[in-house]
N, C-alpha and C. Protein backbone atom coordinates (compact mmCIF):
# COMPACT_ATOMS: atom_id res chain seq x y z
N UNK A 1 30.00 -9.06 -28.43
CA UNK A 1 28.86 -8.21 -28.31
C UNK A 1 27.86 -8.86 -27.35
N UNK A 2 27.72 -8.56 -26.27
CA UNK A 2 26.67 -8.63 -25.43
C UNK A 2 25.16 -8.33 -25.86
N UNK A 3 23.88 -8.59 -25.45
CA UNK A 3 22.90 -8.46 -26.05
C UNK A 3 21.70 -8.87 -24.89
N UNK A 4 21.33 -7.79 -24.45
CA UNK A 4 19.99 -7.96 -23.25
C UNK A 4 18.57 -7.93 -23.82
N UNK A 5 18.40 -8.66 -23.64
CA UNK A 5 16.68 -8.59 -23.64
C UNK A 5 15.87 -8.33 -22.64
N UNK A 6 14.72 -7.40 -23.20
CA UNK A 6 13.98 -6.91 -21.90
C UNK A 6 12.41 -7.49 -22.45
N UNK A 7 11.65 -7.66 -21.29
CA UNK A 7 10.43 -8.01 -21.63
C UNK A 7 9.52 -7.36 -20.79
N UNK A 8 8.06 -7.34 -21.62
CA UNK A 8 7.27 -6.44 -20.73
C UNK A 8 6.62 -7.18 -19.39
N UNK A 9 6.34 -5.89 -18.44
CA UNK A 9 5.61 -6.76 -17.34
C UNK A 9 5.20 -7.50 -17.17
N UNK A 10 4.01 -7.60 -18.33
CA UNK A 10 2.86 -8.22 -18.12
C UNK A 10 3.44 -9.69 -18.92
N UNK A 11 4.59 -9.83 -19.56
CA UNK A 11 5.18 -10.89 -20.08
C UNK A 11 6.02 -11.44 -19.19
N UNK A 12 6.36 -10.88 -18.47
CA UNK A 12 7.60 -11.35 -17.63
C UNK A 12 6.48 -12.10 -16.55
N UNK A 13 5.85 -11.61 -16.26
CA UNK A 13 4.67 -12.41 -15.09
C UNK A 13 4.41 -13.15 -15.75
N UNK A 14 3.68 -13.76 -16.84
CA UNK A 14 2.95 -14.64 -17.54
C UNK A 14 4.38 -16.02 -17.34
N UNK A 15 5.38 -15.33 -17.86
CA UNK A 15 6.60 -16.25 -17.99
C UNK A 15 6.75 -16.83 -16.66
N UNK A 16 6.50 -16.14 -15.88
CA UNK A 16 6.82 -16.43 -13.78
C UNK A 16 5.97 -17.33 -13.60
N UNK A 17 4.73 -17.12 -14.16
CA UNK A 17 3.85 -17.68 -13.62
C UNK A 17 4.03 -19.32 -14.19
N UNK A 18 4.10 -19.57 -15.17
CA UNK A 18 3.97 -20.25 -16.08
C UNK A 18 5.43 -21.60 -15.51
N UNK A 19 6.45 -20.75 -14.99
CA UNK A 19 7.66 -21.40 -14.80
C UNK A 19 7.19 -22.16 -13.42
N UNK A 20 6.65 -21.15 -12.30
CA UNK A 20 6.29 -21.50 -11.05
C UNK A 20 5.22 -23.12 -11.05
N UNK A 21 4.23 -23.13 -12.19
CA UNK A 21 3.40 -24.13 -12.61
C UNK A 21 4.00 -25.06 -12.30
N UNK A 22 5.01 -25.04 -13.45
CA UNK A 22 6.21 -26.43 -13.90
C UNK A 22 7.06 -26.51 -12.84
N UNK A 23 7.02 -25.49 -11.42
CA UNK A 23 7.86 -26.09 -10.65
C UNK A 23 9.77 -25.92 -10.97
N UNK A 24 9.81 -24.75 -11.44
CA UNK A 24 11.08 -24.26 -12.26
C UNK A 24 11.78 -23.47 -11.69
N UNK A 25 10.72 -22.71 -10.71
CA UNK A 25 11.03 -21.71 -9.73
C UNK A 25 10.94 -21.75 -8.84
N UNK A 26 11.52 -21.17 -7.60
CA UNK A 26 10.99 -21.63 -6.17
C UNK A 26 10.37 -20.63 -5.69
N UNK A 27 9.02 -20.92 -4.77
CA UNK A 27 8.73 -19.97 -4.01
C UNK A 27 9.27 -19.07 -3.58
N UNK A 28 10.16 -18.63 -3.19
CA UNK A 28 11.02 -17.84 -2.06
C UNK A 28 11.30 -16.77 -3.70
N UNK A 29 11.49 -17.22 -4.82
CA UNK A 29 11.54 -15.88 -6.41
C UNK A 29 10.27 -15.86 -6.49
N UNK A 30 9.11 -16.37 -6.52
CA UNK A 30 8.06 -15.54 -6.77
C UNK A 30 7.73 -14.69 -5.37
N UNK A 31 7.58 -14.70 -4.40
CA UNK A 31 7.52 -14.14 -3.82
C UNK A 31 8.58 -12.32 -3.73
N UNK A 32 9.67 -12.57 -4.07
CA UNK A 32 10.44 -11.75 -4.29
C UNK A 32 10.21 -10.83 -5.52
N UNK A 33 9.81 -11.44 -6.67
CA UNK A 33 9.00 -11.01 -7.52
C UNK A 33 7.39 -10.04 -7.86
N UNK A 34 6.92 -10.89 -6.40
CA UNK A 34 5.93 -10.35 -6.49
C UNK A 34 5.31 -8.28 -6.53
N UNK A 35 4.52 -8.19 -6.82
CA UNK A 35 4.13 -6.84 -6.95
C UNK A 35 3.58 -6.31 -5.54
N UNK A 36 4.03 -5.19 -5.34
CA UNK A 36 4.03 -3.90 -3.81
C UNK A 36 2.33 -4.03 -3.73
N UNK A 37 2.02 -4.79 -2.84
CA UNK A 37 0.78 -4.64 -2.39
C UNK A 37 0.13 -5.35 -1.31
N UNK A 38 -0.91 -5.95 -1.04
CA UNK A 38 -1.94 -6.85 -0.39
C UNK A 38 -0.90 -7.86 -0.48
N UNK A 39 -0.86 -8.58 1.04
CA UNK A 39 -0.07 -9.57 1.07
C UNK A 39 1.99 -9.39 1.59
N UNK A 40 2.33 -8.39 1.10
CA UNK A 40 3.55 -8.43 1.19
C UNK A 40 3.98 -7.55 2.18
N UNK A 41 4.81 -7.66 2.96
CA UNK A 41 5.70 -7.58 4.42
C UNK A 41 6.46 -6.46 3.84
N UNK A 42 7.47 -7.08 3.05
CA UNK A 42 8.37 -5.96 2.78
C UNK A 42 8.55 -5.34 1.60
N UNK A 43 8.12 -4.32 0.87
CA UNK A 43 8.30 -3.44 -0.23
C UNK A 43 9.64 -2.99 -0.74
N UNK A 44 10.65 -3.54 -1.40
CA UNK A 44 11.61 -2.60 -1.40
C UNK A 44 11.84 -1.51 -1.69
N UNK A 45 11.40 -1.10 -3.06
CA UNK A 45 11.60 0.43 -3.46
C UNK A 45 10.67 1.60 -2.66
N UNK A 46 9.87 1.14 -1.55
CA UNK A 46 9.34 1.97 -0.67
C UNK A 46 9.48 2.06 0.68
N UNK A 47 10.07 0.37 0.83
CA UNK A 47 10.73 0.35 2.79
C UNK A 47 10.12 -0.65 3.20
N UNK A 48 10.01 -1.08 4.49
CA UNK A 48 9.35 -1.75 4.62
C UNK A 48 8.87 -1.62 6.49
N UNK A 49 8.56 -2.46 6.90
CA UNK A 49 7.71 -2.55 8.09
C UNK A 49 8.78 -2.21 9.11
N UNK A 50 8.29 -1.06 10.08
CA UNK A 50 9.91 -0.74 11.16
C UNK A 50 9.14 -1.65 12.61
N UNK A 51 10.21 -1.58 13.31
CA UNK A 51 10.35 -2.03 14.61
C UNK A 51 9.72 -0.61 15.75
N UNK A 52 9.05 -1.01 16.40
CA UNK A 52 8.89 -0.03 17.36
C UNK A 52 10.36 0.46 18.36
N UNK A 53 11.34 -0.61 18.31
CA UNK A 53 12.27 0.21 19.00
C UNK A 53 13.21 0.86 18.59
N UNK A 54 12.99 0.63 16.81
CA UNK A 54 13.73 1.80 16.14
C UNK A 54 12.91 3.24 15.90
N UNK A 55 11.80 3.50 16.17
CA UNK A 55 10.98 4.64 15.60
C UNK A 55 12.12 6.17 16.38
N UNK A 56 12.10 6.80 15.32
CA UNK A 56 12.67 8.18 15.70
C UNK A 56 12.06 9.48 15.43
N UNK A 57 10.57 9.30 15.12
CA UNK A 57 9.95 9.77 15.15
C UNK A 57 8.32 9.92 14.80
N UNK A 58 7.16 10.65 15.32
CA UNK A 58 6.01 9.99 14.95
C UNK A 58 5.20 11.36 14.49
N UNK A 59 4.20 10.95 13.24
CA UNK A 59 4.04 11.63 12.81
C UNK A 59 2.41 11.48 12.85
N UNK A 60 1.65 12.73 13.49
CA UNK A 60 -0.12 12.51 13.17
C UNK A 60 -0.54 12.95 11.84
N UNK A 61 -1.76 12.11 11.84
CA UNK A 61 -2.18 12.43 10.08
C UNK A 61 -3.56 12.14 10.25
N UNK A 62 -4.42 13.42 9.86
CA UNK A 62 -5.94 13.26 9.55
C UNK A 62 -6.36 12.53 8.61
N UNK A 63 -7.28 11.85 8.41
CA UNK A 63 -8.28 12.03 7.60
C UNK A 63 -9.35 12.69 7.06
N UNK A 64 -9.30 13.59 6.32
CA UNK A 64 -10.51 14.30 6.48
C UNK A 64 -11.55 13.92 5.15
N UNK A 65 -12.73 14.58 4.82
CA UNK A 65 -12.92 13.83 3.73
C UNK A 65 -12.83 14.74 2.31
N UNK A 66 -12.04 14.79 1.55
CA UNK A 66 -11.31 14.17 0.30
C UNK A 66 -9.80 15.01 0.62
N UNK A 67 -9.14 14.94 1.89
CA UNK A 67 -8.10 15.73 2.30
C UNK A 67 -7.00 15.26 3.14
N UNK A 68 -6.05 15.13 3.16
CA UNK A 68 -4.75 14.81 4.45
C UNK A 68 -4.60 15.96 5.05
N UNK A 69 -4.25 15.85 6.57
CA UNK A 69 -3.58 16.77 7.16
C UNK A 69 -2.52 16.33 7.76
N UNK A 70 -1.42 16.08 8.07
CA UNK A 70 -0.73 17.22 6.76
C UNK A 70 -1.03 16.76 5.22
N UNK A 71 -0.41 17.59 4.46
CA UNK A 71 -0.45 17.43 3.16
C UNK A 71 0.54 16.69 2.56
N UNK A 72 1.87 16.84 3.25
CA UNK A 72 3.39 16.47 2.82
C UNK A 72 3.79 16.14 3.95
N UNK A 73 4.77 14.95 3.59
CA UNK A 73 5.50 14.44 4.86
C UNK A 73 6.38 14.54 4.76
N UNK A 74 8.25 14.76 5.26
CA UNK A 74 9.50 14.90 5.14
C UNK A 74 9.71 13.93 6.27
N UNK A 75 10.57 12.29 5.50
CA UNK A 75 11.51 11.97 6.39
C UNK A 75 12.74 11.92 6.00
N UNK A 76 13.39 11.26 6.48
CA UNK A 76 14.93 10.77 6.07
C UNK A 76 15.18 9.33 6.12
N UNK A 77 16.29 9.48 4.91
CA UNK A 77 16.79 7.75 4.53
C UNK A 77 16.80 7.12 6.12
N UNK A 78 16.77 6.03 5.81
CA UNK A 78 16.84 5.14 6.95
C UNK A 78 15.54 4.85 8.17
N UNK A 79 15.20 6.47 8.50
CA UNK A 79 14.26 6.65 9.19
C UNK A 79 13.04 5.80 9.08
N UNK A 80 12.58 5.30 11.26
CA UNK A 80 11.46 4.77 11.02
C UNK A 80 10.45 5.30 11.88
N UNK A 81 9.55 5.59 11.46
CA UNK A 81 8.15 6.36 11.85
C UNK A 81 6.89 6.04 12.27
N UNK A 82 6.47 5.83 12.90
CA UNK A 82 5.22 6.02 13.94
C UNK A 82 4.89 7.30 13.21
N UNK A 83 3.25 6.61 12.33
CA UNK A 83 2.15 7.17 11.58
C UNK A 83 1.04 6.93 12.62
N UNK A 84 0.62 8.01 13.07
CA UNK A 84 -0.48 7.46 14.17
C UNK A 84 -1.68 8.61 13.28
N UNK A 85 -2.90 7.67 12.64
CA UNK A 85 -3.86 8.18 11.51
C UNK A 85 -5.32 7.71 12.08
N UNK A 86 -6.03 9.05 11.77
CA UNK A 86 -7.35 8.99 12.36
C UNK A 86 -7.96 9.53 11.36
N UNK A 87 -9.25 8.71 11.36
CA UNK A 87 -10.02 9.01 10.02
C UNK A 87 -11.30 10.63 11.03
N UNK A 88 -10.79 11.37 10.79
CA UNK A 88 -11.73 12.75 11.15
C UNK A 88 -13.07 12.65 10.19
N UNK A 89 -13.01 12.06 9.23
CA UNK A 89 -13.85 12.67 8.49
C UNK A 89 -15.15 11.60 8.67
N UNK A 90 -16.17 11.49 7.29
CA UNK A 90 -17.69 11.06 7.85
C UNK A 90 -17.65 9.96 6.88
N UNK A 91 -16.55 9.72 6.31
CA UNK A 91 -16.48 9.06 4.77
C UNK A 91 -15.43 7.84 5.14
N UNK A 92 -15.41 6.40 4.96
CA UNK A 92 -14.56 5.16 5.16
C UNK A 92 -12.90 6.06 4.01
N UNK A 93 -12.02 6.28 5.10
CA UNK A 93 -10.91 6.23 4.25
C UNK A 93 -9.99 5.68 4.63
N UNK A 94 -8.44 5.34 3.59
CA UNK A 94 -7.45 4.67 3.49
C UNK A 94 -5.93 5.29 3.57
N UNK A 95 -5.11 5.03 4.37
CA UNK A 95 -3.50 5.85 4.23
C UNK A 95 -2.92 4.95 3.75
N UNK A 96 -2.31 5.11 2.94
CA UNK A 96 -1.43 4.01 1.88
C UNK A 96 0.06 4.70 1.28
N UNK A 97 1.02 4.06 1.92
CA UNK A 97 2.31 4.53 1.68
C UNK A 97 2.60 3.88 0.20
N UNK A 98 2.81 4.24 -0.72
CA UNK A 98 3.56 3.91 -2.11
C UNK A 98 3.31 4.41 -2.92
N UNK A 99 3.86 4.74 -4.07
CA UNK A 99 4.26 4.84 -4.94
C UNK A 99 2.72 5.36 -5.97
N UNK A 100 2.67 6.50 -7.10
CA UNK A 100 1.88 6.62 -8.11
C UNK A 100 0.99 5.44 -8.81
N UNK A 101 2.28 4.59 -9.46
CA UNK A 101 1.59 2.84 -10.11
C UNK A 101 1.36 2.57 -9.15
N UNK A 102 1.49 2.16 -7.78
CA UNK A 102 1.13 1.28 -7.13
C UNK A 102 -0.01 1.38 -6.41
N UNK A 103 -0.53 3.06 -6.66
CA UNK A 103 -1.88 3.11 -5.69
C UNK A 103 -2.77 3.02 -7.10
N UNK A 104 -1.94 3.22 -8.53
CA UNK A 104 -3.27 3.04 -9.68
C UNK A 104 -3.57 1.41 -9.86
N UNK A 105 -3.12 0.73 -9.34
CA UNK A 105 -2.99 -0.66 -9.17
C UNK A 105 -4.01 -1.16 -8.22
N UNK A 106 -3.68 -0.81 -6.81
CA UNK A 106 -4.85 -0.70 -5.72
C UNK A 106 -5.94 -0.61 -5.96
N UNK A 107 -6.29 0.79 -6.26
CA UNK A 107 -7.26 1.60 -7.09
C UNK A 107 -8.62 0.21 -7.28
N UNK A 108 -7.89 -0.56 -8.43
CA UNK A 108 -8.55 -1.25 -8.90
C UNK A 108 -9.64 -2.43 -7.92
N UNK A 109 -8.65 -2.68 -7.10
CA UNK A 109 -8.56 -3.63 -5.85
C UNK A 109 -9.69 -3.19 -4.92
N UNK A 110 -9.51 -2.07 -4.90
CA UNK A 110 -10.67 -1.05 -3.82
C UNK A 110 -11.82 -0.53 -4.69
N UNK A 111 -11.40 -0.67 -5.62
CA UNK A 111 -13.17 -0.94 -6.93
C UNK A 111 -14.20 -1.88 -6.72
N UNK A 112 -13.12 -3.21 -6.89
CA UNK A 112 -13.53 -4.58 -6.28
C UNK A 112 -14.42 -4.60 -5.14
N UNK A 113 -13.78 -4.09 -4.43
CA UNK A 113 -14.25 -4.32 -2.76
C UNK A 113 -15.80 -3.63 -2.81
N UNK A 114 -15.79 -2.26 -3.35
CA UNK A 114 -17.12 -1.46 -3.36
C UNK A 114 -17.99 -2.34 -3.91
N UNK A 115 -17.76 -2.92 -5.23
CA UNK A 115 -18.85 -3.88 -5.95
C UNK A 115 -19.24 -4.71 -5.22
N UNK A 116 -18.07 -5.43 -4.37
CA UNK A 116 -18.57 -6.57 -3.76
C UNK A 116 -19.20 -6.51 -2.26
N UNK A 117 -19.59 -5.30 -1.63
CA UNK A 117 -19.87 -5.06 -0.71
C UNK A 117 -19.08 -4.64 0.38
N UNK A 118 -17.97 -4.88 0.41
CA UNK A 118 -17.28 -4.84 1.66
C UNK A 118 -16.94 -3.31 2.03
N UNK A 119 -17.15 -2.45 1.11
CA UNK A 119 -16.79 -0.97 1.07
C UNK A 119 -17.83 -0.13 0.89
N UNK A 120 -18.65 0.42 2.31
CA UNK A 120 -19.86 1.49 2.01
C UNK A 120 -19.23 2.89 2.14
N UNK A 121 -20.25 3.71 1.86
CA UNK A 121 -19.65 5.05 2.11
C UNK A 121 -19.31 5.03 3.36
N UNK A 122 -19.79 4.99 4.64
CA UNK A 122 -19.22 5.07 6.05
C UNK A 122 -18.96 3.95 6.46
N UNK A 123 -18.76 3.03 5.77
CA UNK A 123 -18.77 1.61 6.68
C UNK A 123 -17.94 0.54 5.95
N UNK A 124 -17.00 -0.13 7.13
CA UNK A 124 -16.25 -1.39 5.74
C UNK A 124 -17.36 -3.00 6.70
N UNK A 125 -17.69 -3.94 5.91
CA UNK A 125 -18.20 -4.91 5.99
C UNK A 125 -16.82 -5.78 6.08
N UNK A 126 -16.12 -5.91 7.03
CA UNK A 126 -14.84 -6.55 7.63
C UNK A 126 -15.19 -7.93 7.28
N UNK A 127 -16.34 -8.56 7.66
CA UNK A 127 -16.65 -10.11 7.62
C UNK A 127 -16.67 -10.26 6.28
N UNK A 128 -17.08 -9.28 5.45
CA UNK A 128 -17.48 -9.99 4.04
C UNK A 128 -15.49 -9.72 2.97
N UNK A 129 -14.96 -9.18 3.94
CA UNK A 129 -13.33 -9.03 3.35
C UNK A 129 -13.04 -10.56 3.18
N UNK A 130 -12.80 -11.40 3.97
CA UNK A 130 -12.40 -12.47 3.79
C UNK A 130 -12.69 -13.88 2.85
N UNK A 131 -14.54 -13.29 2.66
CA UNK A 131 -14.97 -14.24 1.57
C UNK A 131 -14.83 -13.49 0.10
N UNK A 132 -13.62 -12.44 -0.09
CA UNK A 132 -13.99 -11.73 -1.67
C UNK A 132 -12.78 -12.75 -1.91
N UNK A 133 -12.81 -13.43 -3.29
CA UNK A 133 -12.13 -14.18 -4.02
C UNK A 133 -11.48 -12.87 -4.95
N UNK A 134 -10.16 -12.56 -4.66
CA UNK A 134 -9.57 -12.04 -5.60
C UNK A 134 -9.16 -12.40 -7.20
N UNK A 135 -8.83 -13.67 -6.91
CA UNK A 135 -8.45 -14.67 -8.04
C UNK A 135 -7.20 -15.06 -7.69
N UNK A 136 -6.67 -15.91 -8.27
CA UNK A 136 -5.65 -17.31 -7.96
C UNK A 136 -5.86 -17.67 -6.13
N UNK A 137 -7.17 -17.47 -5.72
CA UNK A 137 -6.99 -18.32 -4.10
C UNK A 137 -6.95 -17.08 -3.71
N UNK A 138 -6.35 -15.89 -3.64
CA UNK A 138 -6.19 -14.79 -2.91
C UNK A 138 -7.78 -13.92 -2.28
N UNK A 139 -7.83 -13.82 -0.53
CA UNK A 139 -8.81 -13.14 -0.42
C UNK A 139 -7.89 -11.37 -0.41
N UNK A 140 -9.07 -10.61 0.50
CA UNK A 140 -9.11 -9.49 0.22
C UNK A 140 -9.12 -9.20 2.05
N UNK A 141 -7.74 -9.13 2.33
CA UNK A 141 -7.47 -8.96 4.11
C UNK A 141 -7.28 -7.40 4.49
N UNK A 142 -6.63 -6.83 3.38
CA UNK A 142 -6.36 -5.54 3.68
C UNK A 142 -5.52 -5.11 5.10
N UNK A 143 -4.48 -5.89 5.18
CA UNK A 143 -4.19 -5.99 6.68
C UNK A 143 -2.04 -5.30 6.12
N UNK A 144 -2.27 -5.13 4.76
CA UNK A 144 -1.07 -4.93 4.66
C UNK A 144 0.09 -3.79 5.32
N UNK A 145 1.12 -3.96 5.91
CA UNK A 145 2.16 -2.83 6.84
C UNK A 145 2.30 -1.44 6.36
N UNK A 146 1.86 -1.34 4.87
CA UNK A 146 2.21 -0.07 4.31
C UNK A 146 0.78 0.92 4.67
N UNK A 147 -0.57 0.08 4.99
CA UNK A 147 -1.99 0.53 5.06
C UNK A 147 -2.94 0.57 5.65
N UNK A 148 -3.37 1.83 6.38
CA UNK A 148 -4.67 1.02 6.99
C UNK A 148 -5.89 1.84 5.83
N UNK A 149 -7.19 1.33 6.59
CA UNK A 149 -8.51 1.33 5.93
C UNK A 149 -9.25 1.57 6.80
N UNK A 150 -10.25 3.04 7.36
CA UNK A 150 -10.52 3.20 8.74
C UNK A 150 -12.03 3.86 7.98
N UNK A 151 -13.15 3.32 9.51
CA UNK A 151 -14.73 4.01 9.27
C UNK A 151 -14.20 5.40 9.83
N UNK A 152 -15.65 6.48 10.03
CA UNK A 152 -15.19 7.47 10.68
C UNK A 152 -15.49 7.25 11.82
N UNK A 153 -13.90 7.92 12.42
CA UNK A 153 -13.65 8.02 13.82
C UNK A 153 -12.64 6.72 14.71
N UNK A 154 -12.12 6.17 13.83
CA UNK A 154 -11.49 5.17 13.84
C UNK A 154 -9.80 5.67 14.01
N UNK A 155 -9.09 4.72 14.58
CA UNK A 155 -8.06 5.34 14.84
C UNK A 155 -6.80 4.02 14.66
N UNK A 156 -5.34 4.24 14.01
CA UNK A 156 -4.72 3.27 13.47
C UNK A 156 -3.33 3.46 13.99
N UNK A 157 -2.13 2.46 13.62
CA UNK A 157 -1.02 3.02 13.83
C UNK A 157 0.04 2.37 12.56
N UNK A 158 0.75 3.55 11.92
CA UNK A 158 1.80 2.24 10.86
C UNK A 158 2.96 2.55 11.26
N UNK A 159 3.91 1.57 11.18
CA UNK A 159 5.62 2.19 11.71
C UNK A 159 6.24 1.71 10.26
N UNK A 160 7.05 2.60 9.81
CA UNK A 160 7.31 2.38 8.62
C UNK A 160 8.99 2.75 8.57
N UNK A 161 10.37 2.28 7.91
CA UNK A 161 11.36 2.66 7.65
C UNK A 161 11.14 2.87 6.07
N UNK A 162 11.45 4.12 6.41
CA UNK A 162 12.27 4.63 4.90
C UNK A 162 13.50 4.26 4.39
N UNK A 163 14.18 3.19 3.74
CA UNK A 163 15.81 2.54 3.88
C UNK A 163 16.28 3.71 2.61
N UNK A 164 15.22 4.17 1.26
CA UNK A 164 16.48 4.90 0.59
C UNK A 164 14.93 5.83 -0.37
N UNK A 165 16.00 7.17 -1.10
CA UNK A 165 15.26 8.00 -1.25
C UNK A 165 14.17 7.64 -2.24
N UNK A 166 13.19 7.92 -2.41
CA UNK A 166 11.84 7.38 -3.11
C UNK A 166 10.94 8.77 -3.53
N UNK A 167 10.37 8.39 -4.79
CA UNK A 167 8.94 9.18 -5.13
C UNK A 167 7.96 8.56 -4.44
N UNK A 168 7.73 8.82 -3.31
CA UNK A 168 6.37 8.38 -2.73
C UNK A 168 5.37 9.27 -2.11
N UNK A 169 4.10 8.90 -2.56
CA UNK A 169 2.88 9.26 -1.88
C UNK A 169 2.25 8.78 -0.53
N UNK A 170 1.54 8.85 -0.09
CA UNK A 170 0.16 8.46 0.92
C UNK A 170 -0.74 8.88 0.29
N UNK A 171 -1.82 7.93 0.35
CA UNK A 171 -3.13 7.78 -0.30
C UNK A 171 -4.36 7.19 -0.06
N UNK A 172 -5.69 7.78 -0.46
CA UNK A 172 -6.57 7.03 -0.30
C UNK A 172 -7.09 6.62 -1.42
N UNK A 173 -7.02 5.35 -1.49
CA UNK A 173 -7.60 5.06 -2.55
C UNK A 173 -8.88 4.18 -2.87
N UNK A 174 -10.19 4.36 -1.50
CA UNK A 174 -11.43 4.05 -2.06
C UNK A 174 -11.56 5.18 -3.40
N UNK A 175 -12.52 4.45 -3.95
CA UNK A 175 -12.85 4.53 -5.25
C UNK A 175 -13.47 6.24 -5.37
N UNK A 176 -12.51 6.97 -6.01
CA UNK A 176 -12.84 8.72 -6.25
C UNK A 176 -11.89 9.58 -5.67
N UNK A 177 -11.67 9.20 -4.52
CA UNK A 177 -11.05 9.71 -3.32
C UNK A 177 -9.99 10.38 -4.06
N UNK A 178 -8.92 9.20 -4.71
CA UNK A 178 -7.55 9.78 -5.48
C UNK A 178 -7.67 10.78 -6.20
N UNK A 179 -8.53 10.62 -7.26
CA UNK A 179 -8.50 11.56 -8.35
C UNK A 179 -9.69 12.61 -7.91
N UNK A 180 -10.16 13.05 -6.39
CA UNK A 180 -10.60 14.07 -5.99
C UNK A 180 -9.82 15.00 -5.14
N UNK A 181 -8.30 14.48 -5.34
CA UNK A 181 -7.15 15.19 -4.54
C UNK A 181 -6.62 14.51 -3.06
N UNK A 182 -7.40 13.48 -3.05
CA UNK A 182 -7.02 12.76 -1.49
C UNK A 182 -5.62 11.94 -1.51
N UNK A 183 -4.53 12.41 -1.56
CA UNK A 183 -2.55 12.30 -2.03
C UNK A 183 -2.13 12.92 -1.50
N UNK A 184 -1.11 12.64 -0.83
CA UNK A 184 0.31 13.46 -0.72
C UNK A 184 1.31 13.04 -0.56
N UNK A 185 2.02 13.84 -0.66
CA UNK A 185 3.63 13.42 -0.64
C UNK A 185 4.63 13.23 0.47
N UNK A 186 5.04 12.32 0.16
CA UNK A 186 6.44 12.10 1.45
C UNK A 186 7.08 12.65 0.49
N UNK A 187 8.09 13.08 0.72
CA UNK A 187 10.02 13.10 1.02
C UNK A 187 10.67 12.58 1.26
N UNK A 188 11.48 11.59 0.96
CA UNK A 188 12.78 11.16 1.26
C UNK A 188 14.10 11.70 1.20
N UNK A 189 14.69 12.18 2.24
CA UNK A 189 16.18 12.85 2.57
C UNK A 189 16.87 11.77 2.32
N UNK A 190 18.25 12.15 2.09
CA UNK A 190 19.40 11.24 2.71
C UNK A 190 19.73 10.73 3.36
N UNK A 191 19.31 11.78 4.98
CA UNK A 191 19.51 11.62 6.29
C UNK A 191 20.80 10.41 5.89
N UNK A 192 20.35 9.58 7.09
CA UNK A 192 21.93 9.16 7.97
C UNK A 192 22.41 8.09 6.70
C-alpha cells in the first residue's frame, strides 16, 4: 500500500523555507519553487518570456480607465506575442498576464505600494520602488516579463509564449481596479 501525503501551501513553504536555512536545499529548488510573480523570468503554468524572433503575432491593448480594449485575447499553444499596451486612460494602470490566485496575490503587493507611496492615482514614484522593503531583503522593482505598470499616456511592450493551454487573465491590479471589472481573458488553443 502506497501512501502520499499532501501538505498545505502555506506548510510546504514554511518547510522550504526552513530546509533552505539549514542549507538542505539548493538554490536552483527554491527558486523553482518559488511563487508566479515579482522577480521570476519564467512562469510555468502561464509561459514564459518569448524571443522577439519567435513572435507570430502582435497584439494592441488599451488601457482605459477601469477597462481593456480588447476585452479577450485568443492565442495558441506555443505561440509568442508582441503585447504592445498603452495606458489611454487618466488613471496609473497595470497589464498583468496570470492567472485568478496570482493577480489576488499581487493585489496585495500593489496595496503595499499605494501605502507606501510609490503608487498615486496618475503617477508611479519609480525612485521610491526600490527603497520599499518587501520583506526577506526583497525590494519592489516591478520590472517582471509577465507586466508592465504605466502613468497616463505611457506606452510598453511584453512578448510572451504561451507553451500550453491555461485559465488565464490580464489584469490590473492597482488597488480597486480588479474588482471594478479591469480583467480579461486570454485563451489558450492548442494551436501547433
Amino acid at each position: 500500500m502506497k501512501i502520499t501525503l499532501t501538505y498545505p501551501k502555506v506548510l510546504t513553504s514554511t518547510l522550504t523555507s526552513f530546509a533552505l536555512s539549514l542549507g538542505l536545499i539548493s538554490a536552483s529548488i527554491s527558486t523553482a519553487m518559488a511563487s508566479p510573480g515579482h522577480g521570476n523570468t519564467e512562469l510555468p503554468s502561464i509561459g514564459k518570456q518569448g524571443k522577439a524572433s519567435q513572435i507570430s503575432r502582435t497584439v494592441e491593448v488599451n488601457l482605459e480607465d477601469n477597462y481593456f480594449s480588447p476585452e479577450t485575447i485568443s492565442v495558441t499553444k506555443n505561440q509568442t506575442v508582441r503585447f504592445v499596451i498603452k495606458n489611454s486612460g487618466e488613471f496609473v494602470h497595470e497589464f498583468n498576464i496570470g492567472t485568478a490566485a496570482m493577480h489576488a496575490g499581487h493585489q496585495k503587493e500593489m496595496m503595499m505600494m499605494t501605502e507606501h507611496g510609490i503608487l498615486e492615482v496618475d503617477k508611479i514614484n519609480r525612485d521610491k520602488m526600490m527603497m520599499m522593503d518587501m520583506g526577506d531583503g526583497e525590494t519592489m522593482s516591478h520590472d517582471d516579463p509577465n507586466s508592465v505598470l504605466l502613468e497616463p499616456g505611457e506606452t510598453a511592450e511584453i512578448i510572451w509564449q504561451f507553451p500550453e493551454a491555461a485559465e488565464l487573465e490580464f489584469a490590473c491590479n492597482v488597488p480597486g481596479h480588479y474588482e471594478s471589472g479591469m480583467v480579461g481573458e486570454i485563451k489558450v488553443g492548442k494551436g501547433q
